[in-house]
C-alpha atoms as a PDB file:
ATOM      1  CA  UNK A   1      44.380 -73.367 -24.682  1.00  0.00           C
ATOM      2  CA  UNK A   2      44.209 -69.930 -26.117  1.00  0.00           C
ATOM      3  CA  UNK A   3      41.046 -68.102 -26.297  1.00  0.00           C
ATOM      4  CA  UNK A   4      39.542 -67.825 -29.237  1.00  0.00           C
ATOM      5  CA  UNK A   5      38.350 -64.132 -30.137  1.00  0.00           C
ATOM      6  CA  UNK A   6      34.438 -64.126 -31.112  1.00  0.00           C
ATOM      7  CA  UNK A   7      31.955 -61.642 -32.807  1.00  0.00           C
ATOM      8  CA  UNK A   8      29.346 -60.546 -31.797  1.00  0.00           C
ATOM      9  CA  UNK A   9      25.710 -62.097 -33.463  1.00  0.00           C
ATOM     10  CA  UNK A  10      26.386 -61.673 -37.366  1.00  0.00           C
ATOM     11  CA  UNK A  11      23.035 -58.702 -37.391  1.00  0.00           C
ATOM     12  CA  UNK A  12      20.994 -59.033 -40.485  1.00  0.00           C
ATOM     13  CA  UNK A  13      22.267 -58.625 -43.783  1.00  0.00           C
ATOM     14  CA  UNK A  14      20.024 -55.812 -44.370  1.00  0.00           C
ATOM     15  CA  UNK A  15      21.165 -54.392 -41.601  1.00  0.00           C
ATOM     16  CA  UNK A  16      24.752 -54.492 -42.054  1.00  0.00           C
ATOM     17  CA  UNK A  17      24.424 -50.991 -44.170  1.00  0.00           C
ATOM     18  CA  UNK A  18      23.895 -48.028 -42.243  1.00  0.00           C
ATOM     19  CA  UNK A  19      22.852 -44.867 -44.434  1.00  0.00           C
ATOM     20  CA  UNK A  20      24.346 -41.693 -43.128  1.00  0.00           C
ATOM     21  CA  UNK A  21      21.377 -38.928 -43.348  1.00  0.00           C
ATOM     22  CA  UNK A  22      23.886 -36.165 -43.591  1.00  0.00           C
ATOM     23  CA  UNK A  23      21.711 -33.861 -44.994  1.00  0.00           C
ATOM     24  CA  UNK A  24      20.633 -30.186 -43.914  1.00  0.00           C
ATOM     25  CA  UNK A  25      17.330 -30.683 -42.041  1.00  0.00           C
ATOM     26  CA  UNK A  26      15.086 -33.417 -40.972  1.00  0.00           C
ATOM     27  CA  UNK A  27      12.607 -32.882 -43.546  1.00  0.00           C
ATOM     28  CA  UNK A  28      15.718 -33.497 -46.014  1.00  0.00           C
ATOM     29  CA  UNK A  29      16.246 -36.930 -44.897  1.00  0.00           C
ATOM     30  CA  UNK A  30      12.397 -37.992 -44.488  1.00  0.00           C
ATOM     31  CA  UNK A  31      12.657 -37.636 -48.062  1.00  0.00           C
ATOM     32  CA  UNK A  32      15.777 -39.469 -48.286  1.00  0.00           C
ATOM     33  CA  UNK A  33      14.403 -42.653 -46.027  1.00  0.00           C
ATOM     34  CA  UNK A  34      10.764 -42.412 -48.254  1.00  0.00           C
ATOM     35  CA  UNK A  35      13.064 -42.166 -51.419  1.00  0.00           C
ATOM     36  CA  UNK A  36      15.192 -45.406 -50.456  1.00  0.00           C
ATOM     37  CA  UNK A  37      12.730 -47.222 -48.586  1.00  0.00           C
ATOM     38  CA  UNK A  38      12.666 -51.080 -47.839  1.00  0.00           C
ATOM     39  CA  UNK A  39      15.845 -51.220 -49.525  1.00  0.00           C
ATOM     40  CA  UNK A  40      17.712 -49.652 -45.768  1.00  0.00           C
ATOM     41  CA  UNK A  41      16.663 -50.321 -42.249  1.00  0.00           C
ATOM     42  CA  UNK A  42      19.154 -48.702 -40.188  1.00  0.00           C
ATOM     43  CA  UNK A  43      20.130 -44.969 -40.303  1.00  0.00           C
ATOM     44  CA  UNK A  44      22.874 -42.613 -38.946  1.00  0.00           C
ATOM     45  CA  UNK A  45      21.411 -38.976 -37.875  1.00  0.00           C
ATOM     46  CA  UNK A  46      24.572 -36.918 -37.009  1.00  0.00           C
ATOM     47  CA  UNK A  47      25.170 -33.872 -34.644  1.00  0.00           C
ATOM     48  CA  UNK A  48      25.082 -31.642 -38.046  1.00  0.00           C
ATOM     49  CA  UNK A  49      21.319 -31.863 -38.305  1.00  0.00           C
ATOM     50  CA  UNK A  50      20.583 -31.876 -34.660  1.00  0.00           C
ATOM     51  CA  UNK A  51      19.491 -28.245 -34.922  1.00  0.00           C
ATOM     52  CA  UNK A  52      17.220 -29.389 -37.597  1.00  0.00           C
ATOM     53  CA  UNK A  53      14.787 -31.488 -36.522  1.00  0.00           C
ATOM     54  CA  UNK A  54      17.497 -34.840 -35.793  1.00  0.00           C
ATOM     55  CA  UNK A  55      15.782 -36.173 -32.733  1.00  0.00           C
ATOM     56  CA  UNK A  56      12.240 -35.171 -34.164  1.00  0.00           C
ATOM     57  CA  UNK A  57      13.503 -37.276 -37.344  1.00  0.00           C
ATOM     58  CA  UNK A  58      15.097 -40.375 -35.227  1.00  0.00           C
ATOM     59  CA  UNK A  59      11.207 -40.615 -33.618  1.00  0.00           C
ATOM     60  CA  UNK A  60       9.837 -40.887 -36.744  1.00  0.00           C
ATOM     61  CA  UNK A  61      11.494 -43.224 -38.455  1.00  0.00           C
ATOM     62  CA  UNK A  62      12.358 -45.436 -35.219  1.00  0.00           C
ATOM     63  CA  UNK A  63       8.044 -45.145 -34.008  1.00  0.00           C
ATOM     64  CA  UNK A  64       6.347 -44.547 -37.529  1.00  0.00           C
ATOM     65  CA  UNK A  65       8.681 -46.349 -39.608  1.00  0.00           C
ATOM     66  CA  UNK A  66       9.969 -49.302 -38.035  1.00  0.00           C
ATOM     67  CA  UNK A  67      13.835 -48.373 -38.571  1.00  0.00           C
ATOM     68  CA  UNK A  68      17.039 -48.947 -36.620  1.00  0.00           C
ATOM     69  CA  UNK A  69      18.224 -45.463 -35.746  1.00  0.00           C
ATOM     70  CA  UNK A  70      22.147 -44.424 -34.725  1.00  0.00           C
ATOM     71  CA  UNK A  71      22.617 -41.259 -33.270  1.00  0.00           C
ATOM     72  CA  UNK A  72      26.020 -39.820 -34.050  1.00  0.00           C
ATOM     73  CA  UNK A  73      27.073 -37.105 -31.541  1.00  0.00           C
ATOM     74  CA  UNK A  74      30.481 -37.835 -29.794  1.00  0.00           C
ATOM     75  CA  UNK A  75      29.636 -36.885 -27.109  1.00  0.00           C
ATOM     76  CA  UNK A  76      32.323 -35.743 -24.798  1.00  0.00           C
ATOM     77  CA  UNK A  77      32.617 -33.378 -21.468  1.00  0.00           C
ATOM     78  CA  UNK A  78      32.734 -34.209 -17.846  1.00  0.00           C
ATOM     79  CA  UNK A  79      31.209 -37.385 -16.243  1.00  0.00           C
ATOM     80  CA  UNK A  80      27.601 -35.361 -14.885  1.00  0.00           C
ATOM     81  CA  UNK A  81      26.984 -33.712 -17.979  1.00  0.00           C
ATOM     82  CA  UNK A  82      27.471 -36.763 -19.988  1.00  0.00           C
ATOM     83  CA  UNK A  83      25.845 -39.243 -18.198  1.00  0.00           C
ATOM     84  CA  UNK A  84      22.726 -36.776 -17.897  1.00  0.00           C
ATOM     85  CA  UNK A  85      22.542 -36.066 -22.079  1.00  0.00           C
ATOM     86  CA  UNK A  86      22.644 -39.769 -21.918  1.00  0.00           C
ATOM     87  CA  UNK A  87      19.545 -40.222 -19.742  1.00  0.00           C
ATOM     88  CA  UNK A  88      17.921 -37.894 -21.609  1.00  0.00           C
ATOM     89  CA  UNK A  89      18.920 -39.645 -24.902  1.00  0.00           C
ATOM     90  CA  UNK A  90      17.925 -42.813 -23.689  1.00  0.00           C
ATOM     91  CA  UNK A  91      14.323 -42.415 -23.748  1.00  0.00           C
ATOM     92  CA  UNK A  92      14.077 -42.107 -27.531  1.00  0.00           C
ATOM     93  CA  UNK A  93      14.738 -45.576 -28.067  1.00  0.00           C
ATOM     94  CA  UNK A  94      17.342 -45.226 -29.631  1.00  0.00           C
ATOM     95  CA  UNK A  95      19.929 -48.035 -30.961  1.00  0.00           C
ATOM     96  CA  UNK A  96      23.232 -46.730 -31.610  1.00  0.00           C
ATOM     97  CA  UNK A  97      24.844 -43.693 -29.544  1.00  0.00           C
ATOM     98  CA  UNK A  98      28.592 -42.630 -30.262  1.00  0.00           C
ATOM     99  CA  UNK A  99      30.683 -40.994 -27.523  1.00  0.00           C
ATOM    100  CA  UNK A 100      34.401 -39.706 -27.611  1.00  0.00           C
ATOM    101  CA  UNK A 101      36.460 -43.067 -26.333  1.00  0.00           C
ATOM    102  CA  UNK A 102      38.282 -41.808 -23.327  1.00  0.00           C
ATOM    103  CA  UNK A 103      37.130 -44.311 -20.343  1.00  0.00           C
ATOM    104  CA  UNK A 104      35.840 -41.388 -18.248  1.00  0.00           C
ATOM    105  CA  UNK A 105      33.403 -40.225 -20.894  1.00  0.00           C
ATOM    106  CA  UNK A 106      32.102 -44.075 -21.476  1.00  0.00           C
ATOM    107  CA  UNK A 107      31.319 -45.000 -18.010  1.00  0.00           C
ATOM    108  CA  UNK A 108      29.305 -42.081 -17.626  1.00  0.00           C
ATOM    109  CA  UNK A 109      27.252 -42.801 -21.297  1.00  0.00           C
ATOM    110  CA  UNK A 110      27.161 -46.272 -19.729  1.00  0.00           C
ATOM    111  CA  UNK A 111      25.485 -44.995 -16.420  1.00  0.00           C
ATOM    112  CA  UNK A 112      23.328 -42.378 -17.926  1.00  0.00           C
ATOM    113  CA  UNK A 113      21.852 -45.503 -20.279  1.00  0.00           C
ATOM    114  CA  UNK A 114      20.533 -47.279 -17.337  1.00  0.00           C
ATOM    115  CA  UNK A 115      20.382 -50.652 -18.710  1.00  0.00           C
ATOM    116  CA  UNK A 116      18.486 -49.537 -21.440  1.00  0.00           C
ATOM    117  CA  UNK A 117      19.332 -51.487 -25.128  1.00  0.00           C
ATOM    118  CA  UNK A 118      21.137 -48.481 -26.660  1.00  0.00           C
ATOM    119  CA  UNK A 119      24.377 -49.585 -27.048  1.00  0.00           C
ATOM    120  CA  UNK A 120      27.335 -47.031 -26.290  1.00  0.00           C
ATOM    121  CA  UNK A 121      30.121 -46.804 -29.292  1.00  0.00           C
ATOM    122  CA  UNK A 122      33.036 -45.285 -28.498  1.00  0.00           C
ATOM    123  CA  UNK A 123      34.918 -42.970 -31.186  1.00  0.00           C
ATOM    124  CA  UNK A 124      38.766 -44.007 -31.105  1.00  0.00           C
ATOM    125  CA  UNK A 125      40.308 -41.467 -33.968  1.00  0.00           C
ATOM    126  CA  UNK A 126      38.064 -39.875 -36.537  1.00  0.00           C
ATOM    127  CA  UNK A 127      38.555 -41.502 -39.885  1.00  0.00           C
ATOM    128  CA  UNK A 128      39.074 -37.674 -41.402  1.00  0.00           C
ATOM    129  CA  UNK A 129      42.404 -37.768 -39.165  1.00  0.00           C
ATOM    130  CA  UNK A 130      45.647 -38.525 -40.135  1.00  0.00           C
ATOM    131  CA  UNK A 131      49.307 -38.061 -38.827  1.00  0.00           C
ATOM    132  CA  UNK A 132      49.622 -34.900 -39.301  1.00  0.00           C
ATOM    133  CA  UNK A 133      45.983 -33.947 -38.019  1.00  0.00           C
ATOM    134  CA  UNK A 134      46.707 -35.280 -34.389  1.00  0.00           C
ATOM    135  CA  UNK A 135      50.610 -33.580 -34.169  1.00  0.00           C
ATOM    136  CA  UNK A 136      48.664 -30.408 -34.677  1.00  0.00           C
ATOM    137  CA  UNK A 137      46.121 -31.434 -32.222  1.00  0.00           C
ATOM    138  CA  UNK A 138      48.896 -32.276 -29.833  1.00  0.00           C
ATOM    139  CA  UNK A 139      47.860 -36.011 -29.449  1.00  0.00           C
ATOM    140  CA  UNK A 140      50.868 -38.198 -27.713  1.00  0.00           C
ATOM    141  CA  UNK A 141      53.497 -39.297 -30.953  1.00  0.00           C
ATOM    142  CA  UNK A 142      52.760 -42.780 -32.569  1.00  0.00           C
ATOM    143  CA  UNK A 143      51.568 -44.373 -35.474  1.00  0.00           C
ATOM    144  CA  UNK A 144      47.783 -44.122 -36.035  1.00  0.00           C
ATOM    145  CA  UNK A 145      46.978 -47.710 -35.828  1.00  0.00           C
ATOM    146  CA  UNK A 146      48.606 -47.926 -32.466  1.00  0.00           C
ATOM    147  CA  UNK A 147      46.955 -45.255 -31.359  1.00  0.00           C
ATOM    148  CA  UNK A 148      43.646 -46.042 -32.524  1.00  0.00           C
ATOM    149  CA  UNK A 149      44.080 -50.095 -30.867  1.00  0.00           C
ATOM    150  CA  UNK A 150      44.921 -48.396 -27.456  1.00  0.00           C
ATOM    151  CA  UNK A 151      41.745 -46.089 -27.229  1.00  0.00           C
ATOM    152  CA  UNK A 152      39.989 -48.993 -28.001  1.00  0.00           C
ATOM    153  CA  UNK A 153      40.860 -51.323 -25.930  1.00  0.00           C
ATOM    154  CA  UNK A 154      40.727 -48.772 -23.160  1.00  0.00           C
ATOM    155  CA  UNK A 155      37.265 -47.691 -24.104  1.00  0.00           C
ATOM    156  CA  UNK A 156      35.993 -51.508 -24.544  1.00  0.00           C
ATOM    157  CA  UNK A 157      37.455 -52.398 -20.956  1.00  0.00           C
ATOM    158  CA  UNK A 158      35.429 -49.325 -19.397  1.00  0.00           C
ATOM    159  CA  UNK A 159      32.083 -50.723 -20.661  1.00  0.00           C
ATOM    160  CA  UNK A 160      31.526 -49.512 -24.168  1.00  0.00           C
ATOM    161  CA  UNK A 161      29.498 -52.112 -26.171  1.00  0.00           C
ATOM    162  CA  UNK A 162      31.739 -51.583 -29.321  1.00  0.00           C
ATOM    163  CA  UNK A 163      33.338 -49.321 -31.473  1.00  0.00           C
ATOM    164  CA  UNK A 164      33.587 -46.898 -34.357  1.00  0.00           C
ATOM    165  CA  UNK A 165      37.011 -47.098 -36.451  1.00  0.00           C
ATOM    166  CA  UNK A 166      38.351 -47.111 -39.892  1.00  0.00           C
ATOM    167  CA  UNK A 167      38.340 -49.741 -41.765  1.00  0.00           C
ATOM    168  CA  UNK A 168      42.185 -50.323 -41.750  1.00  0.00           C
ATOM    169  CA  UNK A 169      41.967 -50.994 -38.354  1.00  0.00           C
ATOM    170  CA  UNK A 170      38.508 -53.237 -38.001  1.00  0.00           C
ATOM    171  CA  UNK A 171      40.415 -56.208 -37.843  1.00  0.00           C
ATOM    172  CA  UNK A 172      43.464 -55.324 -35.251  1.00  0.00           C
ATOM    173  CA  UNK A 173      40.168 -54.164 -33.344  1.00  0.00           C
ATOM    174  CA  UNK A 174      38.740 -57.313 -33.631  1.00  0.00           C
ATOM    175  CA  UNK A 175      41.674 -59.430 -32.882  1.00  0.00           C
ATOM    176  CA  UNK A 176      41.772 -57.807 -28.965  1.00  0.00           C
ATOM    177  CA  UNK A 177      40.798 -59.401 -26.229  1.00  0.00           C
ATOM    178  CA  UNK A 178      38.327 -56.779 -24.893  1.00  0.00           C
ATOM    179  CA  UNK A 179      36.495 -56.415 -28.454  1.00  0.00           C
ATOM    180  CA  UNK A 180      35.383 -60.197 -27.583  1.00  0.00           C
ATOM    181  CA  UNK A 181      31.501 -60.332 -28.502  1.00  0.00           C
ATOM    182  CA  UNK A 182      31.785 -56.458 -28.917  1.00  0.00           C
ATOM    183  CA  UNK A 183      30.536 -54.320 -32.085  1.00  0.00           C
ATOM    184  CA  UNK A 184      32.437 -52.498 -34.790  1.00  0.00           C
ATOM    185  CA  UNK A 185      30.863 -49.931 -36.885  1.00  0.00           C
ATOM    186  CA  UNK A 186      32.627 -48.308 -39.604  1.00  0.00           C
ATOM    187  CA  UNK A 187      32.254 -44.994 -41.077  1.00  0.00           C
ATOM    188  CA  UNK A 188      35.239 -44.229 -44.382  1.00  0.00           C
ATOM    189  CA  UNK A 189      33.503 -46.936 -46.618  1.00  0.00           C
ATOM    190  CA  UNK A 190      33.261 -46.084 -49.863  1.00  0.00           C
ATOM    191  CA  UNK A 191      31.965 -48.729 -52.597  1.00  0.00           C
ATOM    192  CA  UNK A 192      35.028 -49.259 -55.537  1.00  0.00           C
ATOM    193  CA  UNK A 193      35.532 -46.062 -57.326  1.00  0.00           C
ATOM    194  CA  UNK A 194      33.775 -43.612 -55.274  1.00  0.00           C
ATOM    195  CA  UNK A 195      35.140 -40.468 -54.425  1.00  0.00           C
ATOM    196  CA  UNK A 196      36.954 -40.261 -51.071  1.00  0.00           C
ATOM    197  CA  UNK A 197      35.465 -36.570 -49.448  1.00  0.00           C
ATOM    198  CA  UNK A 198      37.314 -35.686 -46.693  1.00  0.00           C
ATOM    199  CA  UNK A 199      37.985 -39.541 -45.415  1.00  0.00           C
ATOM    200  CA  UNK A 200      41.631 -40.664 -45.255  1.00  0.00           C
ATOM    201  CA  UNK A 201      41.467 -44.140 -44.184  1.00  0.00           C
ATOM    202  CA  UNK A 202      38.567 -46.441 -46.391  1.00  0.00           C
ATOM    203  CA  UNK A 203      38.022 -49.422 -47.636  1.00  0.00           C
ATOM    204  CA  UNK A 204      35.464 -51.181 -50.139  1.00  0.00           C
ATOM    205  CA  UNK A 205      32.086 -52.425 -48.280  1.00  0.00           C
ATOM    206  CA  UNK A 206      33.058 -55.817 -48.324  1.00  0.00           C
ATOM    207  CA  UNK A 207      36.761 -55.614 -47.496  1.00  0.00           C
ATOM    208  CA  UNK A 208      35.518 -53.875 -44.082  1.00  0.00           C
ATOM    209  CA  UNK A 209      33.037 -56.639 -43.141  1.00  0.00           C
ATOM    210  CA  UNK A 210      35.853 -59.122 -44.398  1.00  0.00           C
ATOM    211  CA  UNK A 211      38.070 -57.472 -41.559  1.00  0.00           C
ATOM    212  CA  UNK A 212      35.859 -57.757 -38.845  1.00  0.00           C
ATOM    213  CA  UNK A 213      33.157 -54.611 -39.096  1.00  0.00           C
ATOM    214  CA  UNK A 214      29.406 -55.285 -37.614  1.00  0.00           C
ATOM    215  CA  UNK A 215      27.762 -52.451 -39.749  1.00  0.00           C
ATOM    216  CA  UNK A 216      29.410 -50.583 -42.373  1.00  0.00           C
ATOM    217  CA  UNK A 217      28.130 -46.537 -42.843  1.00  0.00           C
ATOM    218  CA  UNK A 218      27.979 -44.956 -45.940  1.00  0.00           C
ATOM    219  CA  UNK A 219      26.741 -41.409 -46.570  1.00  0.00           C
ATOM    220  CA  UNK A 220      27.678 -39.142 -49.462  1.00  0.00           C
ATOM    221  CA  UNK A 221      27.852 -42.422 -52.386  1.00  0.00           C
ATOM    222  CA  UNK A 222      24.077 -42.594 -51.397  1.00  0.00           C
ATOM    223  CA  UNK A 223      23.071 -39.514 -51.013  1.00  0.00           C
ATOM    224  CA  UNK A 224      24.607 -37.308 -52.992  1.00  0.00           C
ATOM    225  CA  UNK A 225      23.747 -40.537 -56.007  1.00  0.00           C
ATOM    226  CA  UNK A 226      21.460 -39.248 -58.419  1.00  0.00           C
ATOM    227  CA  UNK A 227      19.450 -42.960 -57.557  1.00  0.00           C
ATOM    228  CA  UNK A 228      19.802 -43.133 -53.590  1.00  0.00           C
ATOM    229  CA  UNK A 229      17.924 -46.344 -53.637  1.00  0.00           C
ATOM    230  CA  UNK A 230      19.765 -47.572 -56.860  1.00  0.00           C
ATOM    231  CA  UNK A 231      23.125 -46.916 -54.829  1.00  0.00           C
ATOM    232  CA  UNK A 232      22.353 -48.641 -51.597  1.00  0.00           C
ATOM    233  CA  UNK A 233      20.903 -51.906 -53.546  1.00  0.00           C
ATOM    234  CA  UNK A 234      24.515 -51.869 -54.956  1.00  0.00           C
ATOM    235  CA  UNK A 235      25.479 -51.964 -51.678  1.00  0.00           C
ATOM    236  CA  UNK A 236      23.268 -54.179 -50.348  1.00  0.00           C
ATOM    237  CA  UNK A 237      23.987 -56.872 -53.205  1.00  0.00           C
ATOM    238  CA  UNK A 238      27.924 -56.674 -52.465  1.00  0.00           C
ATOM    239  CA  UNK A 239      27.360 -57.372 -48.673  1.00  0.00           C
ATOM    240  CA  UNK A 240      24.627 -60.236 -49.412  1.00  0.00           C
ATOM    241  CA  UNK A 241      27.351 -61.649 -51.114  1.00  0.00           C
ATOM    242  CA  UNK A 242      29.900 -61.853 -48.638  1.00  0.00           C
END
């Protein structure tokens, strides 16, 4: 009898949305969090405001404010130097820590987390990538898709607890063996009618859940909203609904 593919727990409806706090400093996206407040539970802090303040800002919301914090820095380098920024990561509690996909780099993150509860995401092909991007990166030839299925399924079978992709692919992702009981968090969600930024492969909030994605992230529709907090109840309604 064939095996049948499961997901992980279904988390929380609440936390389903991850809110990207892609904003210059982390005085910037205090405000942000205090602006949108009950409303989001989980937040992204990205390697663009780790010189200001990120980690300082992850301990604040994660101690003071009871929030589920993902780190965003895709990581990537040599086995020591990863698995040590990992061990030093690992003592902010954190929940979510991304790391470039290639098995070498996950086993370390894997080892350097020490059995802590961060889980280890591993990035297959940025979602601000397309054909063209990775010929002129001088990535092997092949469709995107393919591509992204085989870093995944590589990174999954070296230990990674899940992985970030694009929408488009959530649900090849999910239909491999080694994503059985695994995560996948997707960044390139944009709600209907939103402008697009610099992502080339999105889909709708619920279209992304609908193919097989854990937690959805969304940044610029909710903070760059003129309501933040109006924008991610939107959000938060069309996902309650699924």
């Amino acid at each position: 009898m064939r095996k049948t593919n499961h997901k992980p727990e279904r988390p929380m409806t609440k936390d389903r949305l991850i809110v990207a706090l892609d904003v210059p400093d982390a005085l910037s996206g205090l405000k942000l969090a205090e602006e949108i407040g009950d409303d989001v539970s989980f937040y992204k802090i990205g390697l663009g405001m780790l010189t200001g303040g990120g980690l300082a800002l992850a301990r604040e919301l994660k101690d003071e404010r009871g929030k589920r914090i993902f780190m965003d820095l895709k990581l990537f380098d040599i086995s020591a130097t990863v698995e040590a920024a990992v061990r030093g990561l690992a003592q902010f509690d954190l929940d979510f820590l991304t790391v470039h996909g290639d098995p070498h780099v996950v086993r370390a993150a894997k080892e350097g987390a020490g059995g802590k509860d961060m889980k280890i995401l591993a990035v297959t092909i940025l979602t601000s990538l397309d054909r063209g991007d990775l010929d002129q990166c001088c990535i092997k030839s092949g469709d995107i898709q393919s591509l992204v299925l085989e870093r995944a399924a590589n990174a999954l079978s070296a230990g990674a607890d899940g992985v970030i992709a694009s929408p488009q692919e959530a649900a090849l992702i999910r239909a491999l063996p080694q994503a059985d009981g695994k995560l996948i968090v997707t960044p390139g969600v944009r709600p209907e009618g939103a402008a697009l930024g610099d992502q080339k492969r999105v889909a709708t909030p619920t279209q992304a859940v609908k193919d097989g994605a854990d937690h959805i992230v969304v940044g610029r529709p909710i903070w760059q909203a003129k309501d933040p907090r109006g924008a991610a109840q939107m959000i938060q309604a069309e996902l309650a609904r699924i």
